[in-house]
Protein backbone atom coordinates (compact mmCIF):
# COMPACT_ATOMS: atom_id res chain seq x y z
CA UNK A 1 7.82 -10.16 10.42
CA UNK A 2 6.15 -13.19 8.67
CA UNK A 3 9.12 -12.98 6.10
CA UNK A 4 11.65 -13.04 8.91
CA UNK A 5 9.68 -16.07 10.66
CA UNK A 6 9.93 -18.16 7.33
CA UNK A 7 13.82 -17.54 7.16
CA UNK A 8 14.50 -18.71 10.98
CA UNK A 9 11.93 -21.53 10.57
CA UNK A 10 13.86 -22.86 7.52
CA UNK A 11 17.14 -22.20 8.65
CA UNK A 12 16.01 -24.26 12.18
CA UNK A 13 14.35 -27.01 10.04
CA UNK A 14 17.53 -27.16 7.72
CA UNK A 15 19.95 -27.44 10.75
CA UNK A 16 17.84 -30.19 12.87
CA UNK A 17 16.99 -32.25 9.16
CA UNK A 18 20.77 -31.84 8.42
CA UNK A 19 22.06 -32.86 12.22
CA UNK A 20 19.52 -36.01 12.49
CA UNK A 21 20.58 -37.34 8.75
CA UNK A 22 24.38 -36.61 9.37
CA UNK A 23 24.51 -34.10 6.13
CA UNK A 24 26.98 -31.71 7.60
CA UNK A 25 29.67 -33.30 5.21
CA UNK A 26 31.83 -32.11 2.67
CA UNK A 27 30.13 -35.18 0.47
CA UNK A 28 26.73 -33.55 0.98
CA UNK A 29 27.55 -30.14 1.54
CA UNK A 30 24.89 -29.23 -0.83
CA UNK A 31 21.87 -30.93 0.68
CA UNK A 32 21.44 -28.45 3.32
CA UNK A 33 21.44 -25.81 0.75
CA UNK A 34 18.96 -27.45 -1.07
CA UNK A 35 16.80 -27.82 2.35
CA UNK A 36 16.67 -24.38 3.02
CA UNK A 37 15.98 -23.39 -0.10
CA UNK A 38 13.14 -25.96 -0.52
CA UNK A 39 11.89 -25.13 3.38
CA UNK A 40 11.69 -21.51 2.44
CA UNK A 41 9.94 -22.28 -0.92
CA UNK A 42 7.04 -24.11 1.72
CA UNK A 43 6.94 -21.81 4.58
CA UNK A 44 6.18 -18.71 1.88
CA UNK A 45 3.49 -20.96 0.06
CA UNK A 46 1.70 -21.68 3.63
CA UNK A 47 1.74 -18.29 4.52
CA UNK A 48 0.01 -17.45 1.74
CA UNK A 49 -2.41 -20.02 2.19
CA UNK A 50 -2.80 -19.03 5.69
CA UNK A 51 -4.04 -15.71 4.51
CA UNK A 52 -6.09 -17.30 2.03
CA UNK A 53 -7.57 -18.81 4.68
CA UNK A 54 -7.82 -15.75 7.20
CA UNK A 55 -10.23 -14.09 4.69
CA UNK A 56 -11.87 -16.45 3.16
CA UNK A 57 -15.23 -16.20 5.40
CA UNK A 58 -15.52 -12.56 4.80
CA UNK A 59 -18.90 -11.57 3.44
CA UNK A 60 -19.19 -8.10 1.66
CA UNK A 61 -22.28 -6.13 2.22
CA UNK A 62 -22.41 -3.68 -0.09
CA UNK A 63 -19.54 -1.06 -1.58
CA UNK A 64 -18.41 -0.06 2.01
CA UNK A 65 -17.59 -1.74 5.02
CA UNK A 66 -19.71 -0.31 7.83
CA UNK A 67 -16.50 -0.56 10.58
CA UNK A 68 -12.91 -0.88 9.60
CA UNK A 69 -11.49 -3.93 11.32
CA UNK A 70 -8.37 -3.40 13.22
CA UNK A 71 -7.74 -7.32 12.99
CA UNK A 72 -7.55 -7.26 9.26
CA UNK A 73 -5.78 -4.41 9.15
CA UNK A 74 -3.14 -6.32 11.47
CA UNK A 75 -3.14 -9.01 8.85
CA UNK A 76 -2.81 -7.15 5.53
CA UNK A 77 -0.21 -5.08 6.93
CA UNK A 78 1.71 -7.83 7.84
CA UNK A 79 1.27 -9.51 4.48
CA UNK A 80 2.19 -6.28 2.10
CA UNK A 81 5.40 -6.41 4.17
CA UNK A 82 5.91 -9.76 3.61
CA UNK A 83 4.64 -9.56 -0.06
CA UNK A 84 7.06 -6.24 -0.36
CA UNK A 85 10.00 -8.87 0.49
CA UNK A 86 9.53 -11.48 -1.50
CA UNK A 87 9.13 -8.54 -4.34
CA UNK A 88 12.75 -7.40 -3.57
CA UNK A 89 11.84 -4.07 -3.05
CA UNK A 90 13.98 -1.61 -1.43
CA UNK A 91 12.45 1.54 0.06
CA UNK A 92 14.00 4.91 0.07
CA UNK A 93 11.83 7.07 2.45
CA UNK A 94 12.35 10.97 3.16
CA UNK A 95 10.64 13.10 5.51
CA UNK A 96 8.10 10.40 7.42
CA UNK A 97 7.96 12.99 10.12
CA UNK A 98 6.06 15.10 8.62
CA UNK A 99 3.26 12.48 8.57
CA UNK A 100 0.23 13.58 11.25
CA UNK A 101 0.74 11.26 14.19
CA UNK A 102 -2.62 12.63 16.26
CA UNK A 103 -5.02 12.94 13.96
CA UNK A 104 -6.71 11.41 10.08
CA UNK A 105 -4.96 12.99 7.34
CA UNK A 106 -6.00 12.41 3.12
CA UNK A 107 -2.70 11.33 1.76
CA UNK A 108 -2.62 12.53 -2.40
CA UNK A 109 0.14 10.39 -4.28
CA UNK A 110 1.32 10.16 -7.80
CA UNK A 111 0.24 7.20 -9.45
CA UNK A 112 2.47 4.95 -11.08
CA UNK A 113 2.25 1.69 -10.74
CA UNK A 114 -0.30 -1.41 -9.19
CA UNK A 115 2.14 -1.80 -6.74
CA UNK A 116 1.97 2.12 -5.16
CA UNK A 117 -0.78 1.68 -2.60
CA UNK A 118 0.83 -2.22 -1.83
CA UNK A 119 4.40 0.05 -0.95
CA UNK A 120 2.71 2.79 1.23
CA UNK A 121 0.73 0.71 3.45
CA UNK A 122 3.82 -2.09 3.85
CA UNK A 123 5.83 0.99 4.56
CA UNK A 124 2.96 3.14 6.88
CA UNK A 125 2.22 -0.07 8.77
CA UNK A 126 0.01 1.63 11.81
CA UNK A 127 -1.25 5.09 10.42
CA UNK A 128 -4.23 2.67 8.56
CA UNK A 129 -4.61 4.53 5.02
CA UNK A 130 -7.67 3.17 3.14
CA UNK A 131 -7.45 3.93 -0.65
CA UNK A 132 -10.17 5.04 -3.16
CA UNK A 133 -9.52 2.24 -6.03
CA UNK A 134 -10.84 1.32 -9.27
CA UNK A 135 -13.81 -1.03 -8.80
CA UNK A 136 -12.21 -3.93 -10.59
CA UNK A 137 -9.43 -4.51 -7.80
CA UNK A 138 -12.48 -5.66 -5.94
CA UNK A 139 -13.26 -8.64 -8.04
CA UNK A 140 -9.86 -10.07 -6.74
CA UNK A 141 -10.01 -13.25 -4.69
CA UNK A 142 -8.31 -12.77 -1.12
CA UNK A 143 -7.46 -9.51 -2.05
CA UNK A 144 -10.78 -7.78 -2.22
CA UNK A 145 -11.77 -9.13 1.32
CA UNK A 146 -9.02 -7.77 3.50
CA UNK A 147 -9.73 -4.10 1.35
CA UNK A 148 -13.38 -4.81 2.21
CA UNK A 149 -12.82 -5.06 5.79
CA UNK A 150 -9.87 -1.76 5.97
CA UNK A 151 -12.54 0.41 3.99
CA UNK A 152 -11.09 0.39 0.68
CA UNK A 153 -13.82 1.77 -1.62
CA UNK A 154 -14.57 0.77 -5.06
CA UNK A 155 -14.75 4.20 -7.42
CA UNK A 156 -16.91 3.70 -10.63
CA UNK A 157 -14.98 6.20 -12.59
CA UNK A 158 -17.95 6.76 -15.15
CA UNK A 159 -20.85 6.98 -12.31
CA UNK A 160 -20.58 10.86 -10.60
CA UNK A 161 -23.24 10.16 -8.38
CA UNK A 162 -21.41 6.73 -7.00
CA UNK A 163 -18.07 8.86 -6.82
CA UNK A 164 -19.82 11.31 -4.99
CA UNK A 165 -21.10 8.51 -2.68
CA UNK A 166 -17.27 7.39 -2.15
CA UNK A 167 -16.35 11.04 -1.39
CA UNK A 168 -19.53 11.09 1.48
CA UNK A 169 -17.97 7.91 2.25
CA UNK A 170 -14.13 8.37 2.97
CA UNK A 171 -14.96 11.40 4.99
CA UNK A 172 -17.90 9.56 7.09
CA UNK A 173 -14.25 7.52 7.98
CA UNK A 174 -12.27 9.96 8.51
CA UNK A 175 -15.27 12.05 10.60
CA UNK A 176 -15.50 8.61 12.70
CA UNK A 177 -11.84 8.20 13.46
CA UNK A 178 -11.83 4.89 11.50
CA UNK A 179 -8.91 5.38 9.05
CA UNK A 180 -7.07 8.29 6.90
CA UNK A 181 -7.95 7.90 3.31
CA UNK A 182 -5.58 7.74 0.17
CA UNK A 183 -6.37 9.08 -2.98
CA UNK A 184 -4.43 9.37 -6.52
CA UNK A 185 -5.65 13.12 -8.52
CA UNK A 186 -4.71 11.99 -11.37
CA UNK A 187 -7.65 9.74 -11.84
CA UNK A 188 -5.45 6.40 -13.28
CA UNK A 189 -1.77 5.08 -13.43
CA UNK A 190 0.28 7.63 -15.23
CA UNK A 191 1.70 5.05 -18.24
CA UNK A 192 3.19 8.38 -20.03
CA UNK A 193 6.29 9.94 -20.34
CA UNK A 194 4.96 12.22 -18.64
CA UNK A 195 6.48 12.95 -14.91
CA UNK A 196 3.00 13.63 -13.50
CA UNK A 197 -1.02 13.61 -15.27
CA UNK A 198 -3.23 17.11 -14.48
CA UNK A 199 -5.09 16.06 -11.32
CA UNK A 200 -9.07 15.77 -10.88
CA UNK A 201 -9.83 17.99 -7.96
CA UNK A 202 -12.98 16.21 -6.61
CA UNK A 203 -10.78 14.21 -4.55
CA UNK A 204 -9.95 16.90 -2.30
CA UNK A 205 -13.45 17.53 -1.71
CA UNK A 206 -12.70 14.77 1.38
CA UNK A 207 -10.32 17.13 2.87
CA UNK A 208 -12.44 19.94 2.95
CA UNK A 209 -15.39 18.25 4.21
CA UNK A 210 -13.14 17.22 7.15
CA UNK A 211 -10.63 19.58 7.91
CA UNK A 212 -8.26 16.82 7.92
CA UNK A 213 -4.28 17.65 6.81
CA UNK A 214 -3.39 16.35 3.30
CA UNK A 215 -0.32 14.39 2.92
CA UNK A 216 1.43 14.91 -0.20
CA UNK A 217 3.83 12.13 -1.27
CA UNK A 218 5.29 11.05 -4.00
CA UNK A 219 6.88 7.23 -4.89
CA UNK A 220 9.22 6.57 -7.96
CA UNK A 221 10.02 3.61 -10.05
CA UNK A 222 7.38 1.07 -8.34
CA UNK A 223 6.51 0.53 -11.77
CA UNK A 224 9.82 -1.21 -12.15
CA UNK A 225 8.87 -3.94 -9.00
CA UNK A 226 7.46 -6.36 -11.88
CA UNK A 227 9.93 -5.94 -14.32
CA UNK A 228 12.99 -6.71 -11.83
CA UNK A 229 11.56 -9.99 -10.22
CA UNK A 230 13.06 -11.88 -9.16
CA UNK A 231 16.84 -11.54 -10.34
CA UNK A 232 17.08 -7.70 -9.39
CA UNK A 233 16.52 -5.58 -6.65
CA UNK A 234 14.01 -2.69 -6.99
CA UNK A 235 15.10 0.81 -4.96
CA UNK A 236 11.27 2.18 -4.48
CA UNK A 237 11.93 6.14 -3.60
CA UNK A 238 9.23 7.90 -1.54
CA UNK A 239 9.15 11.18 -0.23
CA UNK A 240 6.53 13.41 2.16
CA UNK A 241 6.76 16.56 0.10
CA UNK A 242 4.53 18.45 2.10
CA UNK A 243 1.50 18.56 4.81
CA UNK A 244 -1.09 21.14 4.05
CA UNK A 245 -3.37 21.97 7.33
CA UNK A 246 -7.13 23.18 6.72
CA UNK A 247 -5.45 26.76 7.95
CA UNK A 248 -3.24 26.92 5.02
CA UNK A 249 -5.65 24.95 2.08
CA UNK A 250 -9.03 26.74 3.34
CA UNK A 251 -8.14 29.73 1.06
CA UNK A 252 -7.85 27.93 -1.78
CA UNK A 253 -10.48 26.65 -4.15
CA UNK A 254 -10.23 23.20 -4.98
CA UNK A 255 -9.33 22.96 -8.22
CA UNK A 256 -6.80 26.10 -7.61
CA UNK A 257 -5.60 23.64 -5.15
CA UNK A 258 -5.32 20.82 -7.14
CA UNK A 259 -2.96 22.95 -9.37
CA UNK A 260 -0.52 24.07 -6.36
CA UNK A 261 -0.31 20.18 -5.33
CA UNK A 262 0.36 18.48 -8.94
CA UNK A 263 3.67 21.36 -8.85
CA UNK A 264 4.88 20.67 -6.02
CA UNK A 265 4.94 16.86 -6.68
CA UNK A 266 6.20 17.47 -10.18
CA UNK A 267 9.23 19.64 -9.24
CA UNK A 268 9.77 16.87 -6.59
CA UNK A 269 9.70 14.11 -8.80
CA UNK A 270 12.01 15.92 -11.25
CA UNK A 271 14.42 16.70 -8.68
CA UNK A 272 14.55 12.75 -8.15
CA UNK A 273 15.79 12.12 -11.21
């Protein structure tokens, strides 16, 4: 929406400017080009300040935010979508209706690129997945404060008894109704040749605690986003490869679980290619 709302106010500043200062010539043709483009150029730079802005008085209080904030969430939707169109990214999505639509759900994605979290909340906008992250996305101005306030949680990947304090954590929100949690098994962005890293099962530990579905998904070539801007177009592929309910995982250990979940997104992921 806030991408859309640039374009129109641009294009309605660049007719009224042009109209007023008689530049609907074929002399000066070009000047209303120029406006628009220079009018667009503004409108995106003040809605990032905006946000800027927005967040700026948010104070953290420790790792995790006591209540997730519906407002924020609002906001940082709204801005990956408009972030996700300035990126020129172009999303490919199969099998959203196998999402849960009544209940929390952990959603466990292959991991990729920075960008993979950024595409599945632009492209969720309403199901409010919070993401277990490295720590150090958390010392990121603006950033840090709107995953503060949508229970993000910082994972110290070296500290067990923090990561089992995130794990307590992200099911306390999912327990509460507050938000589904998002989690990437393979423990860092797969850089590799590789089409998917063995998984870490303690993630999963949040879906047993809960009972709540897991969401298996998988995204391709978001590690391509940076390398295309801004001359090319990046087609972003996601797919829902499957929804496990507590019925079906129960009977599985987690790590035997952890197993069954990396080959089902690995044969998926090869079949995208």
């Amino acid at each position: 929406m806030l991408y859309y709302l640039c374009l129109i106010l641009s294009l309605i500043s660049t007719i009224l400017i042009s109209y007023f200062n008689n530049f609907f010539t074929w002399q000066l043709c070009y000047l209303p080009i120029l406006i628009f483009i220079g009018l667009c150029l503004g409108f995106f730079a003040l809605t990032f300040i905006i946000l800027f802005l927005i967040a700026l008085p948010i104070k953290k209080k420790g790792d995790f935010c006591p209540k997730h904030s519906k407002f924020f969430r609002v906001i940082m939707d709204e801005g990956l979508i408009f972030l996700m169109k300035m990126a020129r990214v172009k999303l490919h999505f199969e099998n959203k209706d196998l999402i849960p639509t009544n209940q929390r759900f952990l959603i466990v994605s292959n991991h990729r690129s920075k960008f993979d979290p950024m595409v599945v909340n632009a492209y969720l906008k309403g199901y409010e997945i919070s993401w277990i992250t490295k720590r150090s996305l958390f010392k990121m101005p603006l950033v840090s404060n709107y995953m503060y306030k949508t229970c993000f949680m910082p994972l110290d990947r070296e500290d067990l008894r923090q990561g089992l304090r995130v794990i307590n954590q992200a099911s306390k929100y999912i327990e509460d109704d507050q938000c589904s949690i998002g989690v990437y098994p393979e423990g860092t962005r797969n850089t590799t040749n590789q089409t998917i890293l063995p998984f870490k099962a303690g993630a999963l530990k949040v879906a047993y605690n809960t009972k709540a579905p897991i969401v298996v998904i998988i995204c391709k070539s978001t590690e391509k986003v940076a390398k295309n801007w801004p001359l090319k177009r990046t087609h972003v592929y996601m797919k829902v490869c499957k929804t496990f309910y507590y019925e079906e995982y129960s009977k599985y250990h987690s790590s035997d679980l952890s197993i069954i979940l990396n080959s089902i997104m690995k044969d998926n992921l090869e079949k995208m290619k």
